[in-house]
N, C-alpha and C. Protein backbone atom coordinates (compact mmCIF):
# COMPACT_ATOMS: atom_id res chain seq x y z
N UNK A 1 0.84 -1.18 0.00
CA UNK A 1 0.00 0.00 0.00
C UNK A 1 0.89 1.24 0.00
N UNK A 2 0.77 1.83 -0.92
CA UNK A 2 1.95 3.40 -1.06
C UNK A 2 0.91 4.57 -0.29
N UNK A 3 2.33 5.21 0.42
CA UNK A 3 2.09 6.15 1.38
C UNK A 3 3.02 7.31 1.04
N UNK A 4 2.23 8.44 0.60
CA UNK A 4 2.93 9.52 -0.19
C UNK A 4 2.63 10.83 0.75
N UNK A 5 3.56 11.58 1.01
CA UNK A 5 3.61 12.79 2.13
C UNK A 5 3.70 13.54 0.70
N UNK A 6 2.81 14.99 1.08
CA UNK A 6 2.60 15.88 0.16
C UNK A 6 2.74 17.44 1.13
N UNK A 7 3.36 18.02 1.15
CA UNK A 7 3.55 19.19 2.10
C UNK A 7 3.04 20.23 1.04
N UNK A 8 2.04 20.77 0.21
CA UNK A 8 2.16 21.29 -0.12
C UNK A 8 0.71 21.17 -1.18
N UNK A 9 -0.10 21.97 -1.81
CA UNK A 9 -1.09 21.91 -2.53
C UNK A 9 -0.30 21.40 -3.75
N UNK A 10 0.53 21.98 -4.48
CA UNK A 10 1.26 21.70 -5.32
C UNK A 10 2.19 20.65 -5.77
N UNK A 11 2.38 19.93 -4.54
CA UNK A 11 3.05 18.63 -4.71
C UNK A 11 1.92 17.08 -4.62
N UNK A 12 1.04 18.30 -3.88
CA UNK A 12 -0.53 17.25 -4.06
C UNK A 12 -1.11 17.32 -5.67
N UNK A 13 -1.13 18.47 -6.70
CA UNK A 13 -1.15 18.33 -7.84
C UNK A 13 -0.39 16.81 -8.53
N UNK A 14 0.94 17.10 -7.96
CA UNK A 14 1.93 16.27 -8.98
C UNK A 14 1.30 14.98 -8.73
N UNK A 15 0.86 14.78 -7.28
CA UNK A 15 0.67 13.42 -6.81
C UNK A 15 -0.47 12.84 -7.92
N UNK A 16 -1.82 13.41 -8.10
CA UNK A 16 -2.65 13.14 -8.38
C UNK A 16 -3.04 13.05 -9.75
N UNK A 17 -2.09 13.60 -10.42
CA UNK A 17 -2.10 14.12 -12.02
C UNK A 17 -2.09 12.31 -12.51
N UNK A 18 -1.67 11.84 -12.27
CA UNK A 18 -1.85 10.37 -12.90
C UNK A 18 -2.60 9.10 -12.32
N UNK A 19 -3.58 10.04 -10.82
CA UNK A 19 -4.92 9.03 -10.48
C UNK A 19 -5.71 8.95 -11.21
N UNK A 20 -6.31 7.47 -11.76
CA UNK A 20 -7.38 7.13 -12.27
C UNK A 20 -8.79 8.38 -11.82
N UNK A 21 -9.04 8.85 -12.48
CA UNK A 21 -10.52 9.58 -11.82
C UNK A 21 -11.68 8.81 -12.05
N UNK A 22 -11.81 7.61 -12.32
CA UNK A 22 -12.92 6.53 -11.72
C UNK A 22 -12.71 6.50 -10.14
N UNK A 23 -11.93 6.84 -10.08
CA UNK A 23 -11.37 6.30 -8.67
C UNK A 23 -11.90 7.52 -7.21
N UNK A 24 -12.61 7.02 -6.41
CA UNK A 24 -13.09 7.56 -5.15
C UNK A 24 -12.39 7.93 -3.98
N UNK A 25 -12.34 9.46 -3.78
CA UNK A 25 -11.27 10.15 -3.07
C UNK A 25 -12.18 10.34 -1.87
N UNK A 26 -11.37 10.67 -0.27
CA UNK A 26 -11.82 11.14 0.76
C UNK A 26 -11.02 11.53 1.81
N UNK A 27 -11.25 12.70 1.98
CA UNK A 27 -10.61 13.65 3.06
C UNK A 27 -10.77 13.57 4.27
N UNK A 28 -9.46 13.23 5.27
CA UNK A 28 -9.97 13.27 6.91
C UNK A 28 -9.56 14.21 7.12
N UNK A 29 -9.44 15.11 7.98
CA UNK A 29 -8.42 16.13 8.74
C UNK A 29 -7.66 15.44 9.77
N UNK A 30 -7.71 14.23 9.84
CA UNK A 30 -6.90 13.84 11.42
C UNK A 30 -6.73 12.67 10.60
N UNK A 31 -5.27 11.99 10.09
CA UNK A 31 -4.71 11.12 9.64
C UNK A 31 -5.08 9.82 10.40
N UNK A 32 -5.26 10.17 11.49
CA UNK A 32 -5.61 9.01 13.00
C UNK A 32 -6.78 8.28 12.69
N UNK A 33 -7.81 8.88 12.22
CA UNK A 33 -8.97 8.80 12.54
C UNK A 33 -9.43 7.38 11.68
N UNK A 34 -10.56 6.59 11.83
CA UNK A 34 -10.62 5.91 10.79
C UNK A 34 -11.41 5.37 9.43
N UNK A 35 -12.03 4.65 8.90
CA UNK A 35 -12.56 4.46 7.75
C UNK A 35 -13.67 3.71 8.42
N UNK A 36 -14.74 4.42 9.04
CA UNK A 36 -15.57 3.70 9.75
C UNK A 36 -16.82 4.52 9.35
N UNK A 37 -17.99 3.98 9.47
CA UNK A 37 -18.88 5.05 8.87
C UNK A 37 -19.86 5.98 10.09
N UNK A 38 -20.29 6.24 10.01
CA UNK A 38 -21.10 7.40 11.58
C UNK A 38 -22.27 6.53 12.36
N UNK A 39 -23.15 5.41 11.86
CA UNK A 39 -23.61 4.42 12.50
C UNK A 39 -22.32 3.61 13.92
N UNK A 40 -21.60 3.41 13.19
CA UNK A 40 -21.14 2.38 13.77
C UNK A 40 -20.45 3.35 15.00
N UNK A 41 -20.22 4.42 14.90
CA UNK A 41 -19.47 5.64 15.75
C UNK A 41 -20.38 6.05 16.83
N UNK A 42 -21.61 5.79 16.39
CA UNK A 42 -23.09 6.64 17.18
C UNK A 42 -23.30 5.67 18.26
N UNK A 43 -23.21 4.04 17.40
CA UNK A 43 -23.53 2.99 18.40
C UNK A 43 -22.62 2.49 19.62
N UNK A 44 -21.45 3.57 19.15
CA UNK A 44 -20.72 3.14 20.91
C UNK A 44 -21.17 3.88 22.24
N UNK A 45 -21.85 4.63 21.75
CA UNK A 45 -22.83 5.12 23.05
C UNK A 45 -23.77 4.21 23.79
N UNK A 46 -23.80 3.15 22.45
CA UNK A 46 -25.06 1.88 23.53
C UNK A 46 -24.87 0.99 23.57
N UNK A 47 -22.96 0.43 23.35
CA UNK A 47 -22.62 -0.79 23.70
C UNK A 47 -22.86 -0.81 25.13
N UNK A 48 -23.39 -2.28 25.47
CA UNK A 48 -23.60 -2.80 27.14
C UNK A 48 -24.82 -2.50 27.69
N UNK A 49 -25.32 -1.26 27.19
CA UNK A 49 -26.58 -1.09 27.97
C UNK A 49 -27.84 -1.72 26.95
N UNK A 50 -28.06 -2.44 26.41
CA UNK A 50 -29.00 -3.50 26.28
C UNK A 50 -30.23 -2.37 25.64
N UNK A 51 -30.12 -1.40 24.84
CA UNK A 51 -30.99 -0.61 24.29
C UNK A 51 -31.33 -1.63 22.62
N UNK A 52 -29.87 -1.96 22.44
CA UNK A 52 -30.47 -2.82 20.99
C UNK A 52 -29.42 -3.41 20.86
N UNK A 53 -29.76 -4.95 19.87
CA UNK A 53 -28.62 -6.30 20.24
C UNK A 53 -27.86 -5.77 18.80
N UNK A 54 -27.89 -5.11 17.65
CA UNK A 54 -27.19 -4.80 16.62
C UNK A 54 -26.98 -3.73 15.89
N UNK A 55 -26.60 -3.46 15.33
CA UNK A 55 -26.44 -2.54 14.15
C UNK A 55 -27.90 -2.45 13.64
N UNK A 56 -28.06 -3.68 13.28
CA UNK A 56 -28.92 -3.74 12.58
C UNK A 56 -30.37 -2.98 13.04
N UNK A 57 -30.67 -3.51 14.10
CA UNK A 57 -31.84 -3.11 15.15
C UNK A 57 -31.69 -1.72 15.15
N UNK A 58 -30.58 -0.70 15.55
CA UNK A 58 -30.73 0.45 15.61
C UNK A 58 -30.69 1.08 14.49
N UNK A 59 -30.14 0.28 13.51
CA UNK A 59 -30.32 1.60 11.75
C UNK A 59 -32.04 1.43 11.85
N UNK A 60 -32.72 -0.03 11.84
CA UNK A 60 -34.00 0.03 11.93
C UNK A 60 -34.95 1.21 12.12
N UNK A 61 -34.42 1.68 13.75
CA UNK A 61 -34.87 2.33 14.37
C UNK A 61 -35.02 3.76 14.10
N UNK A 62 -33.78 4.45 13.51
CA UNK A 62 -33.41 5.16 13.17
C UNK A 62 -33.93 5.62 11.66
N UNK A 63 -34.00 4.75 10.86
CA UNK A 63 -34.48 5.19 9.66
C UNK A 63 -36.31 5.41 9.80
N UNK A 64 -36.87 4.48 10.93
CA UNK A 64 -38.06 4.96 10.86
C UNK A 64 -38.45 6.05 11.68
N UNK A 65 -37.64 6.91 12.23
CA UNK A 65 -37.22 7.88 13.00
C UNK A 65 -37.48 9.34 11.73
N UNK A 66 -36.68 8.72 11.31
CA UNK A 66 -36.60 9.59 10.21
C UNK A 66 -37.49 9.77 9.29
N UNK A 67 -38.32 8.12 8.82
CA UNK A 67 -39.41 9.05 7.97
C UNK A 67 -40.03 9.57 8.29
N UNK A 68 -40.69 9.39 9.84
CA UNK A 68 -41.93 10.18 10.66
C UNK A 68 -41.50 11.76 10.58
N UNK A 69 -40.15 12.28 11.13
CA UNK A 69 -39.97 13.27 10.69
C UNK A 69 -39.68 14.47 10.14
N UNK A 70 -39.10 13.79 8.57
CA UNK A 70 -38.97 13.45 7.57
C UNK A 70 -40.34 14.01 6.55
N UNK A 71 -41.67 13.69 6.91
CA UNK A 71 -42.35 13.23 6.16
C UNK A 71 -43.07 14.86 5.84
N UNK A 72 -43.01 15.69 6.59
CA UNK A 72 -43.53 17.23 6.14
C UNK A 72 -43.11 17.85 5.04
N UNK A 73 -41.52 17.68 5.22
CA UNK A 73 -40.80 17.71 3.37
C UNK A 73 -40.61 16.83 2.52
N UNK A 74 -40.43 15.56 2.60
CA UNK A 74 -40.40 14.08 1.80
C UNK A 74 -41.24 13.50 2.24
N UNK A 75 -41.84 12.49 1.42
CA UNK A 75 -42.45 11.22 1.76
C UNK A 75 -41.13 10.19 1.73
N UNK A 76 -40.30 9.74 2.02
CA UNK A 76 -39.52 8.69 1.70
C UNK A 76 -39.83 7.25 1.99
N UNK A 77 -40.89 7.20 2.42
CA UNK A 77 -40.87 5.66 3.00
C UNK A 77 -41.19 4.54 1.72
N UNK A 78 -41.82 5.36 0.62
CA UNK A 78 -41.61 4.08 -0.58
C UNK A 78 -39.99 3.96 -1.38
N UNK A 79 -39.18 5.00 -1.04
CA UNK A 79 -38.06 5.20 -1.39
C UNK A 79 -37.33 3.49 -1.59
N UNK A 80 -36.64 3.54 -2.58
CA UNK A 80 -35.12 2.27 -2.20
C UNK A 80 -35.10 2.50 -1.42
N UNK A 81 -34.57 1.28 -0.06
CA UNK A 81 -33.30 1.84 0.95
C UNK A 81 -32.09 2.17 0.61
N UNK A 82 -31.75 1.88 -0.17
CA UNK A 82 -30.27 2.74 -0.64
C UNK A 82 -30.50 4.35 -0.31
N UNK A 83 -31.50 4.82 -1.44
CA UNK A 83 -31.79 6.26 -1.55
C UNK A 83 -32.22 6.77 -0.09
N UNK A 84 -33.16 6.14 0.65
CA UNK A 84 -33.29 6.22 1.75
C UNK A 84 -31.68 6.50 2.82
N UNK A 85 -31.02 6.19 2.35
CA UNK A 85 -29.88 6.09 3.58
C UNK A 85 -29.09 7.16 2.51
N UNK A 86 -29.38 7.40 1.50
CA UNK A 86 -28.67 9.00 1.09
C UNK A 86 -29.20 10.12 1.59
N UNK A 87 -30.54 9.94 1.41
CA UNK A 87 -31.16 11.19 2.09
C UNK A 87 -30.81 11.23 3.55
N UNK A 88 -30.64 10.30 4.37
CA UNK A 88 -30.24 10.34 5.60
C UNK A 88 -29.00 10.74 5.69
N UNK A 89 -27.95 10.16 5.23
CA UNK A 89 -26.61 10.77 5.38
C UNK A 89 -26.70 12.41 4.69
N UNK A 90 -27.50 12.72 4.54
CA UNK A 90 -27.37 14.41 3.92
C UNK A 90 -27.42 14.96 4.65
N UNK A 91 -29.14 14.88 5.77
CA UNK A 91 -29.63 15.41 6.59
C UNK A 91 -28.96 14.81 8.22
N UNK A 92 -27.61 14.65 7.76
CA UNK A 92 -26.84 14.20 9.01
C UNK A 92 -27.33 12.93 10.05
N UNK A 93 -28.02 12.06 9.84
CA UNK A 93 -28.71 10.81 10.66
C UNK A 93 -27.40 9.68 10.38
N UNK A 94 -27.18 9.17 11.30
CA UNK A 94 -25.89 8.35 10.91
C UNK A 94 -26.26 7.08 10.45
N UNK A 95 -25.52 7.12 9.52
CA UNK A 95 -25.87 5.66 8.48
C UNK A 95 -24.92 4.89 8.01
N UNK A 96 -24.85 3.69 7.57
CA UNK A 96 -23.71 2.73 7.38
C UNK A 96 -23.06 3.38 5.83
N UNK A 97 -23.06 4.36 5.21
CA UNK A 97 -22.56 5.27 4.36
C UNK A 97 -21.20 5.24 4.76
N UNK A 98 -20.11 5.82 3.90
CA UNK A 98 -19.13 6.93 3.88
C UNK A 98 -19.15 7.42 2.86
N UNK A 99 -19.53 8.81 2.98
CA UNK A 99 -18.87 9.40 1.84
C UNK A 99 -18.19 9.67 1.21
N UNK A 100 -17.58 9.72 -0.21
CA UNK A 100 -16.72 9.67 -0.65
C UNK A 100 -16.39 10.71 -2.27
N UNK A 101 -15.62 11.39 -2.88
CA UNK A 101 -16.11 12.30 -3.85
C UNK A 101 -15.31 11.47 -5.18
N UNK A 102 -15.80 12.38 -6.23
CA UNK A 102 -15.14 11.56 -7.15
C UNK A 102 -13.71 12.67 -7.77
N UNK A 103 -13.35 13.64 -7.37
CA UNK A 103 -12.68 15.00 -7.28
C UNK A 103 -11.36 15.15 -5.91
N UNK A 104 -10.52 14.60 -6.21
CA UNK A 104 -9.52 14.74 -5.75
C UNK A 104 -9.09 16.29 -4.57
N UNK A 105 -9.44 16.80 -5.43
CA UNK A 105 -9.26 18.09 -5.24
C UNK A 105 -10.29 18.77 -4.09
N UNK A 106 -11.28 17.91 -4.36
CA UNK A 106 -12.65 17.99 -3.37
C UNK A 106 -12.39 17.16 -2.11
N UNK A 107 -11.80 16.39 -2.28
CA UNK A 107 -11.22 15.34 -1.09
C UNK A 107 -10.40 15.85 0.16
N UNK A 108 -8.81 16.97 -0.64
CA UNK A 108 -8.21 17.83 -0.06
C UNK A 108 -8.80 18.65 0.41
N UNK A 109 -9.93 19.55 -0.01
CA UNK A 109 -10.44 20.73 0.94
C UNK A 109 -10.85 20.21 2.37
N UNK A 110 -11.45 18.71 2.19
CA UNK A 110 -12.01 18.16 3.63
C UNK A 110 -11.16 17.80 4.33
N UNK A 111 -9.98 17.40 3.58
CA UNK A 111 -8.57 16.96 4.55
C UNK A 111 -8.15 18.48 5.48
N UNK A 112 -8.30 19.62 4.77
CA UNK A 112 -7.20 20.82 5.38
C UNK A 112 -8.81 22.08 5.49
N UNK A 113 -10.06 22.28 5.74
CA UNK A 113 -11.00 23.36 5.83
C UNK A 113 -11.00 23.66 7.22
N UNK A 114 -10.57 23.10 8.26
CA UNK A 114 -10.82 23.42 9.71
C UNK A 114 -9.58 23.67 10.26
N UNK A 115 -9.17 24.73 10.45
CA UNK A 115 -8.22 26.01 10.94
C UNK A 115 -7.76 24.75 12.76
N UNK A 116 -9.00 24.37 12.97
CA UNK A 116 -8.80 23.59 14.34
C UNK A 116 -8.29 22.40 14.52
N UNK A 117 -7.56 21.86 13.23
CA UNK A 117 -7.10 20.44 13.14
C UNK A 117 -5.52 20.96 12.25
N UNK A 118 -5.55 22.42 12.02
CA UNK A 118 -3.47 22.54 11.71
C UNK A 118 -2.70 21.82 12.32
N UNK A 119 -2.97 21.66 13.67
CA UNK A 119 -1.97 20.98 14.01
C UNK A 119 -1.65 19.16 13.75
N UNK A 120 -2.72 18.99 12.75
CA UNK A 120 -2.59 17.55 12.52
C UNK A 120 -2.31 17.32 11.16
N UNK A 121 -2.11 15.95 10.91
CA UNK A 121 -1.43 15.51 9.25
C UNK A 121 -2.69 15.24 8.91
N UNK A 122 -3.68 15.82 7.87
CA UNK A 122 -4.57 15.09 7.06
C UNK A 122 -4.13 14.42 5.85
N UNK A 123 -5.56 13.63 5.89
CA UNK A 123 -5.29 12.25 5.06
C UNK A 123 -6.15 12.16 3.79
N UNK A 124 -5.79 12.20 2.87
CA UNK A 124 -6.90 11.58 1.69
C UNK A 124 -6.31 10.59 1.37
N UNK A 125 -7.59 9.72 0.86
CA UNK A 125 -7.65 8.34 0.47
C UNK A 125 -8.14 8.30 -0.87
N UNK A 126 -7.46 7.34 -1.49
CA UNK A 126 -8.09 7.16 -2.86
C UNK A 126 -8.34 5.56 -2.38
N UNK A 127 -9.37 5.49 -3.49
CA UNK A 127 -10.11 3.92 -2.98
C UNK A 127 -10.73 3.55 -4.59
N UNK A 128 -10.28 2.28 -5.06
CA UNK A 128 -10.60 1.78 -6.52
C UNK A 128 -11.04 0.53 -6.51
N UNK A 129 -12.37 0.73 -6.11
CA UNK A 129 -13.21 -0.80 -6.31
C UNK A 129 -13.28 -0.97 -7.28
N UNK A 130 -13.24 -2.95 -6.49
CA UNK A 130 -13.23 -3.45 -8.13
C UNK A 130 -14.54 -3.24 -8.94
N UNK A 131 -15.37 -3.17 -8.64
CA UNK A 131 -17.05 -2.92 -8.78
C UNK A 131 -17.91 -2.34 -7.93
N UNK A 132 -18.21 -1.59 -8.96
CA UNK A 132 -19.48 -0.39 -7.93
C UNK A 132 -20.68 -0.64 -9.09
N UNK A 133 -21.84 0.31 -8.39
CA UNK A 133 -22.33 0.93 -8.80
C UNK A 133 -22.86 1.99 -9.41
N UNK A 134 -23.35 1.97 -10.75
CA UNK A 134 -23.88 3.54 -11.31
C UNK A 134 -25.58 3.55 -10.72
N UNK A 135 -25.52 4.21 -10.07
CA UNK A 135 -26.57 4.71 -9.53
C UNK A 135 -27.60 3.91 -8.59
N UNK A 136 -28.49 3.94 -7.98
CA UNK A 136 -28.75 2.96 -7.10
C UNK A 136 -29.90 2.03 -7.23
N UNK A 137 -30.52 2.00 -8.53
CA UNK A 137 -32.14 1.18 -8.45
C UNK A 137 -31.47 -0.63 -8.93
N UNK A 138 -30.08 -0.74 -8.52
CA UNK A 138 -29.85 -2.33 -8.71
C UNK A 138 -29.43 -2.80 -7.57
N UNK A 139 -29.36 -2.03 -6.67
CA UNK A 139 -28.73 -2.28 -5.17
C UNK A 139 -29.84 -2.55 -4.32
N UNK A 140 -30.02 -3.94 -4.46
CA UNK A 140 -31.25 -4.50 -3.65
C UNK A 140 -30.98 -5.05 -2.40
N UNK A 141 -30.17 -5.90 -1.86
CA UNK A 141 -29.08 -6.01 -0.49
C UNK A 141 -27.89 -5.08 -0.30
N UNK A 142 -27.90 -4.84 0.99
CA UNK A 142 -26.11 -4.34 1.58
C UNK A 142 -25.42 -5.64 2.17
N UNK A 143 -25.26 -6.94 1.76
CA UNK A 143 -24.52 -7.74 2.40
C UNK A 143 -23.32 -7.79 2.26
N UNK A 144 -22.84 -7.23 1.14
CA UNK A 144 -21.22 -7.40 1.20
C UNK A 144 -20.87 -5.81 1.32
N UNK A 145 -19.62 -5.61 1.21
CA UNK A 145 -19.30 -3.83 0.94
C UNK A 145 -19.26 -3.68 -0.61
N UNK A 146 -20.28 -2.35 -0.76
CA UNK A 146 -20.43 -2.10 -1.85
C UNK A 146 -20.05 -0.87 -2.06
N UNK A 147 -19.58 0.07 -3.39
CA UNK A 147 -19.55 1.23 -3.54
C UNK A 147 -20.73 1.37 -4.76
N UNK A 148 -20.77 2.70 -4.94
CA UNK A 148 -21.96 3.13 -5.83
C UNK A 148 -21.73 4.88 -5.89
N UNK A 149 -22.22 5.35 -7.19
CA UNK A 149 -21.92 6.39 -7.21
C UNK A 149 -23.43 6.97 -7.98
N UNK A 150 -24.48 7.54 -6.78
CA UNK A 150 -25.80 7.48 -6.98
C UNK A 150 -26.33 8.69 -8.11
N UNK A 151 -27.56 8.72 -8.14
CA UNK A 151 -28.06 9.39 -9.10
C UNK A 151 -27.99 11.14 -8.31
N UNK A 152 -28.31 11.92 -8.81
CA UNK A 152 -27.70 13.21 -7.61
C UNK A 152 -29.08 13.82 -7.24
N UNK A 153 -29.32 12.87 -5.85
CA UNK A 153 -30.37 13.03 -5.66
C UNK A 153 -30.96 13.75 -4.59
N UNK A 154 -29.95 15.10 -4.35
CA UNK A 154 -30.04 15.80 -3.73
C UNK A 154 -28.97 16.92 -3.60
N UNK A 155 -29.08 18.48 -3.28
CA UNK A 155 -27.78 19.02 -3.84
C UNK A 155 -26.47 18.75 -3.01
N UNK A 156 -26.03 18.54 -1.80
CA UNK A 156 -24.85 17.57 -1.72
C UNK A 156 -24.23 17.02 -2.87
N UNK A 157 -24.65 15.60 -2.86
CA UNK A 157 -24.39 14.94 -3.81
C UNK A 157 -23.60 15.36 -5.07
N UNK A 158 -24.65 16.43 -5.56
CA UNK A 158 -23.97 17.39 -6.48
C UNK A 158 -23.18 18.14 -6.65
N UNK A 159 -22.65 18.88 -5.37
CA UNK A 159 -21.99 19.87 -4.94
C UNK A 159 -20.25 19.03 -4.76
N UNK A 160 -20.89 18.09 -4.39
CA UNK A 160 -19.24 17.40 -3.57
C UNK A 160 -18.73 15.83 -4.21
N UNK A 161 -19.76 15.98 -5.54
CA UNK A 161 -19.35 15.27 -7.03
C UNK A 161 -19.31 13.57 -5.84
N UNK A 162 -20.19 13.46 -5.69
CA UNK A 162 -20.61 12.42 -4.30
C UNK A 162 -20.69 10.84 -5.08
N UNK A 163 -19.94 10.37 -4.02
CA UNK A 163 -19.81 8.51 -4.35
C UNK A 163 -19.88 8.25 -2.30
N UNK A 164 -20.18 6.75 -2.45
CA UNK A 164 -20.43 6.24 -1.49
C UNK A 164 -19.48 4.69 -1.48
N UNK A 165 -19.39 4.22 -0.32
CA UNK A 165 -19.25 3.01 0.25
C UNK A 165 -20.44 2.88 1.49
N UNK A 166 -21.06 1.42 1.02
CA UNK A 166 -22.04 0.84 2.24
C UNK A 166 -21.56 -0.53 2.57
N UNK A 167 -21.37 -0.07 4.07
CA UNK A 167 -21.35 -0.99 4.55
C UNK A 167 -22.31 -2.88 4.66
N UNK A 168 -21.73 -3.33 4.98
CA UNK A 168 -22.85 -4.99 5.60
C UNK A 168 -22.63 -4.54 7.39
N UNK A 169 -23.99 -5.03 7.58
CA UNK A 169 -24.24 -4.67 8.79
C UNK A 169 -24.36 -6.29 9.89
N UNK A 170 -23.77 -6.10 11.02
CA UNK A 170 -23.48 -6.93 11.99
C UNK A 170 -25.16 -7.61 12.06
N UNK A 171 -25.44 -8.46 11.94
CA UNK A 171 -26.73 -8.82 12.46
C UNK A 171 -27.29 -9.11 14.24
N UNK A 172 -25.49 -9.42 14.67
CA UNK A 172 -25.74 -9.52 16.33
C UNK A 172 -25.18 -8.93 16.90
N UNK A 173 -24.09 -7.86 16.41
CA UNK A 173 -23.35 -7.61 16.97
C UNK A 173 -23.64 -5.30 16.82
N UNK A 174 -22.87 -4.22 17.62
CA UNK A 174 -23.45 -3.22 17.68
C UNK A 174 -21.79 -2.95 17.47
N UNK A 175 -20.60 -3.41 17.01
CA UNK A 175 -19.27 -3.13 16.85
C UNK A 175 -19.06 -3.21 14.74
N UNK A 176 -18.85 -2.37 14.40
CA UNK A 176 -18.30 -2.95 12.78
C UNK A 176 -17.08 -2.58 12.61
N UNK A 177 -16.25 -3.28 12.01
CA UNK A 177 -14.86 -3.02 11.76
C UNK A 177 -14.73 -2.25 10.55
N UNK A 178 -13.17 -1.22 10.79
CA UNK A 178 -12.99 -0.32 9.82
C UNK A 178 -12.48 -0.88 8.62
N UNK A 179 -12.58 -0.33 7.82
CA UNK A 179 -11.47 -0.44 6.64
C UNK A 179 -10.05 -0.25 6.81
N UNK A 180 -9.44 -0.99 6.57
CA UNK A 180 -7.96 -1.46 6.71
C UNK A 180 -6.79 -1.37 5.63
N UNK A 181 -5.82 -0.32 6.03
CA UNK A 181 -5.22 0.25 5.22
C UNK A 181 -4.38 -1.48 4.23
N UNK A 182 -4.40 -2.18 5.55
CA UNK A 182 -4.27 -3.60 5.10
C UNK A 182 -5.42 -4.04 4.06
N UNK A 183 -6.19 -3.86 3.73
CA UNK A 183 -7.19 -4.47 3.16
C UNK A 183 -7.27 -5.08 1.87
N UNK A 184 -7.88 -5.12 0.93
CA UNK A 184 -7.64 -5.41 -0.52
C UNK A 184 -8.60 -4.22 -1.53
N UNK A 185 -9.43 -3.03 -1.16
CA UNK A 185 -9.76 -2.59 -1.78
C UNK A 185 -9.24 -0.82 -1.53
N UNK A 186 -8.90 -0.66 -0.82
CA UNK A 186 -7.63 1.24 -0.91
C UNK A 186 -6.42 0.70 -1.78
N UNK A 187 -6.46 1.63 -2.79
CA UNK A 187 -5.08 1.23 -3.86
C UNK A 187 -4.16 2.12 -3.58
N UNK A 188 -4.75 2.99 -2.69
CA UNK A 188 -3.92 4.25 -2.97
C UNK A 188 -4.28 5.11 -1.41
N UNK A 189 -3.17 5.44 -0.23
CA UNK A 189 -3.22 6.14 0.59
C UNK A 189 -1.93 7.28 0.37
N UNK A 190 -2.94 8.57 0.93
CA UNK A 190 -1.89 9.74 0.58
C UNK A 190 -1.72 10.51 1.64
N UNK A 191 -1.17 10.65 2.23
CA UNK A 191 -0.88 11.24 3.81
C UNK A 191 -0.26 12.60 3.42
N UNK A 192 -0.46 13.51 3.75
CA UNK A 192 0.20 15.20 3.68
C UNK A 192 0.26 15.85 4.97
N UNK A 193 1.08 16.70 5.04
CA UNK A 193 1.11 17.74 6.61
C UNK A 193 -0.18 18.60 5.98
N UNK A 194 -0.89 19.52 6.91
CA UNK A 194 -1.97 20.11 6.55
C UNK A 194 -1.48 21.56 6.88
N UNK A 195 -1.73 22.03 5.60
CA UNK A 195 -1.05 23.26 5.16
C UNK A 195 -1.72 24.51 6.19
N UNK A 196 -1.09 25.20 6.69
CA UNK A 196 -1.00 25.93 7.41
C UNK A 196 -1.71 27.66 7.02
N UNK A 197 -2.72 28.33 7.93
CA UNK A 197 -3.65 29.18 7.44
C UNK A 197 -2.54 30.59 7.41
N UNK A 198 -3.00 31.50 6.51
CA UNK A 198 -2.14 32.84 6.38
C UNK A 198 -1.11 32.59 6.21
């Protein structure tokens, strides 16, 4: 797995000038942090206390949370669940999503926009599945990890040239494991110091 330090917007150019742009970029500000999606982050608030035995049980919960109120501006409840869990990840509800852009360049602004994380190395990731999706009306299960790059079905989406990874969800369990720089689907990790304001 290649690990490329970029000190510089301009040496982040050079880097990127010969990435595939099929290929799905994403910005952390904290190099540390990991490839986990905001479900699985939300649910460590209710490991042990016996509120719900999975993942699963609480996206449940949560998405019907959401259409109830939800439903004054959308109807979503005949929605895909795919589309369903876009509109949720827009309107900030945590979902087995990560977002991901298809714009390199869009990736870096999320790595280095918060003045409150200079003092850390951000990270973009490039990530080249072997198979995704164009758009979402064939994505009938989340059992394996899938990427997809949906119809733009909302202005997000549009704005931040939007691709996804969805997770498979624990059926017993309220823990999901991250993506692993070890793994077999990141082709490409790019680590930079985060350029410094004024």
């Amino acid at each position: 797995m290649a690990m490329t330090e970029a000190k510089t917007v301009l040496s982040y150019l050079k880097l990127i000038k010969d990435w595939d742009l099929k290929e799905m970029f994403r910005g952390h500000l904290d190099s540390k942090w990991s490839l986990i999606p905001s479900i699985a982050r939300y649910a460590e608030n209710f490991i042990g206390q016996g509120y719900y035995d999975s993942l699963l049980d609480l996206e449940e919960r949560l998405i019907l949370e959401f259409e109830k109120f939800a439903f004054p501006i959308m109807d979503c409840r005949k929605l895909p669940f795919i589309e369903k869990l876009v509109h949720c990840q827009h309107y900030g509800l945590p979902t087995r999503l990560l977002d991901w852009t298809t714009n390199p360049l869009k990736a870096l602004y999320f790595a280095v926009e918060d003045p409150l994380y200079d003092d850390k190395d951000g990270l973009v990731i490039s990530l080249s599945p072997m198979t995704w999706f164009e758009g979402t009306k064939y994505i009938k299960e989340i059992d394996t990890f899938e990427a997809f790059y949906p119809e733009l079905l909302n202005e997000r989406v549009n704005a931040q040239d939007g691709c996804f990874t969805a997770f498979p969800m624990p059926k017993d369990d309220l823990e999901l494991k991250p993506l692993k720089k070890e793994g077999l689907l990141p082709s490409e990790w790019v680590t930079f110091k985060t350029l410094q304001h004024g």
